[in-house]
N, C-alpha and C. Protein backbone atom coordinates (compact mmCIF):
# COMPACT_ATOMS: atom_id res chain seq x y z
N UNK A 1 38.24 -15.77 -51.10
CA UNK A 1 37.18 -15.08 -50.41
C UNK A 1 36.39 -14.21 -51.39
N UNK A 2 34.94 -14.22 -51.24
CA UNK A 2 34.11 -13.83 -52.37
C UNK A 2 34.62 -12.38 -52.02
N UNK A 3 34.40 -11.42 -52.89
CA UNK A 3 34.06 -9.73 -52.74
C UNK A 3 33.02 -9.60 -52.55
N UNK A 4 32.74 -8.70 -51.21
CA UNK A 4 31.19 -7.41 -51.46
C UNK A 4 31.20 -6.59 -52.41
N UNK A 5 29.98 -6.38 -53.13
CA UNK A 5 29.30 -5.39 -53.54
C UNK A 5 29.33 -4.52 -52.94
N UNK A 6 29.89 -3.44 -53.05
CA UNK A 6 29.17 -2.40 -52.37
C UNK A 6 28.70 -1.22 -53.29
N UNK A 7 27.46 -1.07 -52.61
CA UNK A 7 26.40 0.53 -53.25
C UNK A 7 26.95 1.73 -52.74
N UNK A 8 26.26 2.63 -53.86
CA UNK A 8 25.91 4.18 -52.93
C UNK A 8 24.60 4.32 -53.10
N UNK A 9 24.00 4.34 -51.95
CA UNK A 9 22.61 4.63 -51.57
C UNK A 9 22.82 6.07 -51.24
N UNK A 10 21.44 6.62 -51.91
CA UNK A 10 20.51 7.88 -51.62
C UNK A 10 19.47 7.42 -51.15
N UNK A 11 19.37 8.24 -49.64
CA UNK A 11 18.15 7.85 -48.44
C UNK A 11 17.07 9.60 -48.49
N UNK A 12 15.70 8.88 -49.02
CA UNK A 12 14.91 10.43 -49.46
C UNK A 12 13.92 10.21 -48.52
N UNK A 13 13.39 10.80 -47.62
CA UNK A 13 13.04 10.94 -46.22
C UNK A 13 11.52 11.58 -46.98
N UNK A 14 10.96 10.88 -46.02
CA UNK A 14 9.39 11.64 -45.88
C UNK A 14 8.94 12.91 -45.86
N UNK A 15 7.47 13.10 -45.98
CA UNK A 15 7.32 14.86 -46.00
C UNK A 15 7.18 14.51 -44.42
N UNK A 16 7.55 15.84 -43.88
CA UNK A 16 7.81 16.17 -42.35
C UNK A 16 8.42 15.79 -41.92
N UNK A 17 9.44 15.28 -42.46
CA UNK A 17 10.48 14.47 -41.92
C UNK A 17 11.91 14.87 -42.24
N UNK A 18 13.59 14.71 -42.13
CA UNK A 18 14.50 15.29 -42.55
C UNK A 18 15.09 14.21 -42.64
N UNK A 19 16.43 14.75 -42.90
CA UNK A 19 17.63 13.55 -43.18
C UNK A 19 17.75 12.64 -41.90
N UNK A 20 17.46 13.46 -40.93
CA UNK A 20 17.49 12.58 -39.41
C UNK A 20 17.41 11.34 -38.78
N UNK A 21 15.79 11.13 -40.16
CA UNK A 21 14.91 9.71 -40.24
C UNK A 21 15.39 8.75 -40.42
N UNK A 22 16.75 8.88 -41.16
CA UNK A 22 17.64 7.75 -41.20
C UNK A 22 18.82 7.16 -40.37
N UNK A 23 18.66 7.77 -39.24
CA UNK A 23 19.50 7.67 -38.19
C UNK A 23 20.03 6.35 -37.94
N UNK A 24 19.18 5.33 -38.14
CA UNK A 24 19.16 4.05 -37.67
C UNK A 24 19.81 3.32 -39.13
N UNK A 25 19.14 3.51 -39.96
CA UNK A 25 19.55 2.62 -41.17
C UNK A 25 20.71 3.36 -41.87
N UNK A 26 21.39 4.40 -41.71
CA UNK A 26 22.62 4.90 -42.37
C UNK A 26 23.74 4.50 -41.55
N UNK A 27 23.91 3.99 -40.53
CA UNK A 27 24.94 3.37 -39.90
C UNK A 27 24.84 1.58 -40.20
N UNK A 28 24.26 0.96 -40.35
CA UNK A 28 23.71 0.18 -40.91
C UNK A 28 24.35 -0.28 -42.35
N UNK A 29 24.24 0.04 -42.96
CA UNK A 29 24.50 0.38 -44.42
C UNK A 29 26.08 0.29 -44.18
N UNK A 30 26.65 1.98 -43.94
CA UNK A 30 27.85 2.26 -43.58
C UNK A 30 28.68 1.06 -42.93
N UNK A 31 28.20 0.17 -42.27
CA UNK A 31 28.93 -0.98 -41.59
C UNK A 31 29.13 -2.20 -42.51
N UNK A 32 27.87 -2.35 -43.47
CA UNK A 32 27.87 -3.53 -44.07
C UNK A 32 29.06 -2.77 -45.68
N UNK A 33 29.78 -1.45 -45.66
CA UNK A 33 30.93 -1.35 -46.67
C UNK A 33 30.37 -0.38 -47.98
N UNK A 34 28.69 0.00 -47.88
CA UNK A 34 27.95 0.70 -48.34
C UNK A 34 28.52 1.99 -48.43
N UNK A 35 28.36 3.35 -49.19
CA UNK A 35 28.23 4.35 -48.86
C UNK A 35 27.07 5.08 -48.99
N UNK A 36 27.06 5.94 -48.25
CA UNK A 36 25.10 6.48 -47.97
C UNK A 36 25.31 8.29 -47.59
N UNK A 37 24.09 8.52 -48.75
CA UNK A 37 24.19 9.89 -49.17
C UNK A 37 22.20 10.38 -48.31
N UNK A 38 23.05 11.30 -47.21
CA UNK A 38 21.26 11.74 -46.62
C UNK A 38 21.39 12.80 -46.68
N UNK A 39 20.32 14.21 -46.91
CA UNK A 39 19.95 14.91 -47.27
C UNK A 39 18.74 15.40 -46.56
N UNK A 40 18.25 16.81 -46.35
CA UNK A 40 17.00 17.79 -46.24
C UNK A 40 16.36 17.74 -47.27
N UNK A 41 15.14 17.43 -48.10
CA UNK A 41 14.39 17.97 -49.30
C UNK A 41 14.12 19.81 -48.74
N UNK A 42 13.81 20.71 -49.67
CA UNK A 42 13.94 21.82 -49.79
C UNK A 42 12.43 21.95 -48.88
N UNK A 43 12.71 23.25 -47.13
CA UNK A 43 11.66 23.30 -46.29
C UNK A 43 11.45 22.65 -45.19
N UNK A 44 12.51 21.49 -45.38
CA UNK A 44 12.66 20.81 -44.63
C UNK A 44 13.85 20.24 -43.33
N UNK A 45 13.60 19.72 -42.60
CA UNK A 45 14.37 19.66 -41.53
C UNK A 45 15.70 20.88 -41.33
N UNK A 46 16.57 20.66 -42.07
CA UNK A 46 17.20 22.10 -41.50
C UNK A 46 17.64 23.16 -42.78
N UNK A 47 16.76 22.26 -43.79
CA UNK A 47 17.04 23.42 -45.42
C UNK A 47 16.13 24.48 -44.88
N UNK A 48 17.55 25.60 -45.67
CA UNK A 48 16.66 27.27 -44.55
C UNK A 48 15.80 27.40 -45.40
N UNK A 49 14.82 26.91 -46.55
CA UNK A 49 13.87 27.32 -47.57
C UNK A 49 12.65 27.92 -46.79
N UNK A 50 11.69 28.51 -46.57
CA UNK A 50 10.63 28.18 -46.10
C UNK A 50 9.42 27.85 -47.01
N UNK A 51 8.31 27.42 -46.53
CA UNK A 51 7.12 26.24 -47.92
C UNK A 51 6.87 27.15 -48.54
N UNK A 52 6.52 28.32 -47.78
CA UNK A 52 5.88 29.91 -49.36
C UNK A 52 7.21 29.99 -50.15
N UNK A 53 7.98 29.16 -50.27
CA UNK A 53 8.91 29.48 -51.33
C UNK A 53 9.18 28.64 -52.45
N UNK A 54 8.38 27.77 -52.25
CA UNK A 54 7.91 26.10 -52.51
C UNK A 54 6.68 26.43 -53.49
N UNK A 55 7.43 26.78 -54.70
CA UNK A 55 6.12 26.38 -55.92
C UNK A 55 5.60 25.67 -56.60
N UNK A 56 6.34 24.54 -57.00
CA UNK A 56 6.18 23.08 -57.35
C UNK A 56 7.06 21.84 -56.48
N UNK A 57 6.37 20.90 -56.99
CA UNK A 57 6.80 19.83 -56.25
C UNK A 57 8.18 19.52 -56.84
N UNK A 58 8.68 20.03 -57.76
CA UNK A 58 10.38 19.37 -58.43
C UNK A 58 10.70 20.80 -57.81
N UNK A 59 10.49 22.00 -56.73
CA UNK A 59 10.92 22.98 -56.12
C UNK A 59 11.27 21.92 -54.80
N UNK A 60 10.29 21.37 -54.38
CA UNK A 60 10.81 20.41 -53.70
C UNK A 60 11.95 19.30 -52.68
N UNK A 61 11.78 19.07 -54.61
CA UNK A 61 12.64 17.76 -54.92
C UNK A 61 14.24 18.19 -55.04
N UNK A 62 14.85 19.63 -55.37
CA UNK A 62 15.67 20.20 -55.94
C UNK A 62 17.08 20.02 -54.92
N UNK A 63 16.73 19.94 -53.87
CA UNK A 63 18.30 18.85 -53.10
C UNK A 63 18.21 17.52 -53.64
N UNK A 64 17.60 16.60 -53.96
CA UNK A 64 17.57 15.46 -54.99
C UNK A 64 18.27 15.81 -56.03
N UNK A 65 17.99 16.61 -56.61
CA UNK A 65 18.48 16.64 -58.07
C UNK A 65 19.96 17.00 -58.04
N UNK A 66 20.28 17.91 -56.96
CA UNK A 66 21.72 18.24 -56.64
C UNK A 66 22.44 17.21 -56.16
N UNK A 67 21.94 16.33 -56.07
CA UNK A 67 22.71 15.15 -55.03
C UNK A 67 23.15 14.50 -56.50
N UNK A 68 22.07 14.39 -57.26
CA UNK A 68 21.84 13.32 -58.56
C UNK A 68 22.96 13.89 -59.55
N UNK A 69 23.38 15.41 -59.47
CA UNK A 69 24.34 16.14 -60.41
C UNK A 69 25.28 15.92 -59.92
N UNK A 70 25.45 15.14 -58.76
CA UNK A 70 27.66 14.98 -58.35
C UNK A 70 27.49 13.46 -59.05
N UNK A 71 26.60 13.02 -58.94
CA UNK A 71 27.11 11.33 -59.34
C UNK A 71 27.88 10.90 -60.43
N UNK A 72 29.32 10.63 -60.71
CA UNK A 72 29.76 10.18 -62.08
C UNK A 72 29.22 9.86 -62.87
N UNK A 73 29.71 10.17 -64.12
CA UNK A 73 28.52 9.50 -65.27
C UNK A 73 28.61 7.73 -65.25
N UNK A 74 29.63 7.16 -64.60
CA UNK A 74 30.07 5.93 -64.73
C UNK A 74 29.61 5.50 -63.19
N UNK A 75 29.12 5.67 -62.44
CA UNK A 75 28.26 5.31 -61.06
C UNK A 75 26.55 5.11 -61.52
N UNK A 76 26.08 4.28 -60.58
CA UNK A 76 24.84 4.59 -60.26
C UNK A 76 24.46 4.26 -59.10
N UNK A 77 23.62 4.63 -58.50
CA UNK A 77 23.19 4.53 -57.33
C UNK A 77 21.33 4.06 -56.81
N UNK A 78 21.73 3.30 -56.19
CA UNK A 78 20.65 2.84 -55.29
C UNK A 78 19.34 4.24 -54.19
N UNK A 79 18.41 4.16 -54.82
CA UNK A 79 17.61 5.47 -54.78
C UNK A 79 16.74 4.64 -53.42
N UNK A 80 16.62 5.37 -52.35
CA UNK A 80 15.26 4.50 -51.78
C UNK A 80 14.48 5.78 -51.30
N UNK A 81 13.17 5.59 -51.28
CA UNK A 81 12.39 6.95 -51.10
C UNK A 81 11.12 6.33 -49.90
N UNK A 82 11.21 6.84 -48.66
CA UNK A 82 10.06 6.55 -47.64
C UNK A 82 9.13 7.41 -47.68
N UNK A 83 7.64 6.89 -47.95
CA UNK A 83 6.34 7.75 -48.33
C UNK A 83 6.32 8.53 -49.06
N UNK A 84 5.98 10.35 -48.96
CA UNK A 84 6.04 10.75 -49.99
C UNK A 84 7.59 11.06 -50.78
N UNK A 85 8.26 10.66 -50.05
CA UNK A 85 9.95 10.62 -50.87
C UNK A 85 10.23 9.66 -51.64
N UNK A 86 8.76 8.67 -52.11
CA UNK A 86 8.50 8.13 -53.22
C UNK A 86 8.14 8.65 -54.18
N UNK A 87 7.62 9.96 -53.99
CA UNK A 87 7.39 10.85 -55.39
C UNK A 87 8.16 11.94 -55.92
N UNK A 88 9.33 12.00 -54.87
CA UNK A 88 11.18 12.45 -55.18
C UNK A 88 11.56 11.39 -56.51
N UNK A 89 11.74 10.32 -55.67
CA UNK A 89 12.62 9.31 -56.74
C UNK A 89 11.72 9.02 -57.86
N UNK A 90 10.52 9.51 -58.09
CA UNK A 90 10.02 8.98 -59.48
C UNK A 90 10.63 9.89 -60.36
N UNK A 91 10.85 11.65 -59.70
CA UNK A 91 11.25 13.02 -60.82
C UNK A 91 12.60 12.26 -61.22
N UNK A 92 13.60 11.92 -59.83
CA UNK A 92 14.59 11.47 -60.54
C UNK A 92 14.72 10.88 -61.35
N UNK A 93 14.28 9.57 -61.11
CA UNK A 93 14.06 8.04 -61.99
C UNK A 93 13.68 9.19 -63.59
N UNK A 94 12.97 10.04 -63.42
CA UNK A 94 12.67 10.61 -64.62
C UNK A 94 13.59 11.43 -65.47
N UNK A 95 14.58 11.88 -64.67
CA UNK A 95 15.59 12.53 -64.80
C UNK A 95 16.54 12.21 -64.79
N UNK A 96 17.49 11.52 -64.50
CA UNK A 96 18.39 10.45 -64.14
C UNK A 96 18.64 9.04 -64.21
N UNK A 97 17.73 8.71 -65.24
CA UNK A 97 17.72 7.22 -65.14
C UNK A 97 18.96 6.49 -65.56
N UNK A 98 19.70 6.92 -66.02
CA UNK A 98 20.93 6.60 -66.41
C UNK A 98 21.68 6.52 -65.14
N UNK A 99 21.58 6.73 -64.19
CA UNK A 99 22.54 6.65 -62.97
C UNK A 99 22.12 6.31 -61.75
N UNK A 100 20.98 5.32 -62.14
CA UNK A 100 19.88 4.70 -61.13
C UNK A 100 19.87 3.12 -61.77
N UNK A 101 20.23 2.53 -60.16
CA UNK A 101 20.32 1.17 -60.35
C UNK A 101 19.00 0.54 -60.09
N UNK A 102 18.52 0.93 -59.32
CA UNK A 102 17.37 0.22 -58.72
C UNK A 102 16.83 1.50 -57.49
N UNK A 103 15.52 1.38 -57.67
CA UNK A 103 14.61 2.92 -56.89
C UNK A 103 13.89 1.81 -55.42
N UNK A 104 14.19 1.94 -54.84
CA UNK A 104 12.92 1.14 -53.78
C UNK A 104 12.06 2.14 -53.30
N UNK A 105 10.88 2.07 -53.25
CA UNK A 105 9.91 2.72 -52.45
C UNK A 105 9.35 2.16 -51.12
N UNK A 106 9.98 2.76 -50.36
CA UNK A 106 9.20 2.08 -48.43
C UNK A 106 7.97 2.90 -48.80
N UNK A 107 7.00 1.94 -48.37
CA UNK A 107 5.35 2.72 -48.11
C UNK A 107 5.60 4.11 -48.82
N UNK A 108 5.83 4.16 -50.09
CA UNK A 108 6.15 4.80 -51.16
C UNK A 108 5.10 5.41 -51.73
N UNK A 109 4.68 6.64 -51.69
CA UNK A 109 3.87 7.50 -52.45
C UNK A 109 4.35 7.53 -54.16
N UNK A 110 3.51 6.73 -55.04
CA UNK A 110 4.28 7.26 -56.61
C UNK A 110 2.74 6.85 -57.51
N UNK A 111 3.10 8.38 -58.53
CA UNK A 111 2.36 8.07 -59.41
C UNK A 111 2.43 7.20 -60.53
């Protein structure tokens, strides 16, 4: 019997949007043997930040980057970013590329 693959996906949620958004596709995942890492970006859904505290966009991004600092150096993980949580995974991808397998962008905002 062949083996699954299995990933760890990071799910980076839209602006106005929270970890919530993934309600549907993190059980999903989780069933097919996946493990799946969801998260608030900073301001958002239930991160107590508020936006006047929000000075740049990697202020942002900065639950990303915390997620990106537990990953073993010997892991990498599957990044997917919906709209502007396409311009999350580019800082990472910029930052982390060493522990990034592959970035997908859904209707992906990236410069």
């Amino acid at each position: 019997m062949e083996e699954k693959l299995q990933r760890n996906f990071v799910l980076v949620h839209d602006a106005c949007f929270g970890a919530w958004s993934w309600y549907k596709l993190q059980p999903l995942l989780e069933a097919a043997g996946h493990s799946v890492t969801v998260f608030d970006l900073s301001a958002s859904g239930i991160d107590p930040k508020s936006l006047d505290e929000l000075r740049t966009f990697p202020d942002y991004t900065l639950p990303l980057f915390k997620v990106m600092e537990l990953i073993p150096p010997d892991e990498k993980v599957v990044l997917v970013g919906h709209g502007l949580g396409g311009m999350n995974l580019a800082f990472a991808m910029e930052k982390y590329p060493e522990k990034i397998s592959v970035a997908v962008f859904s209707c992906g905002f990236h410069a």
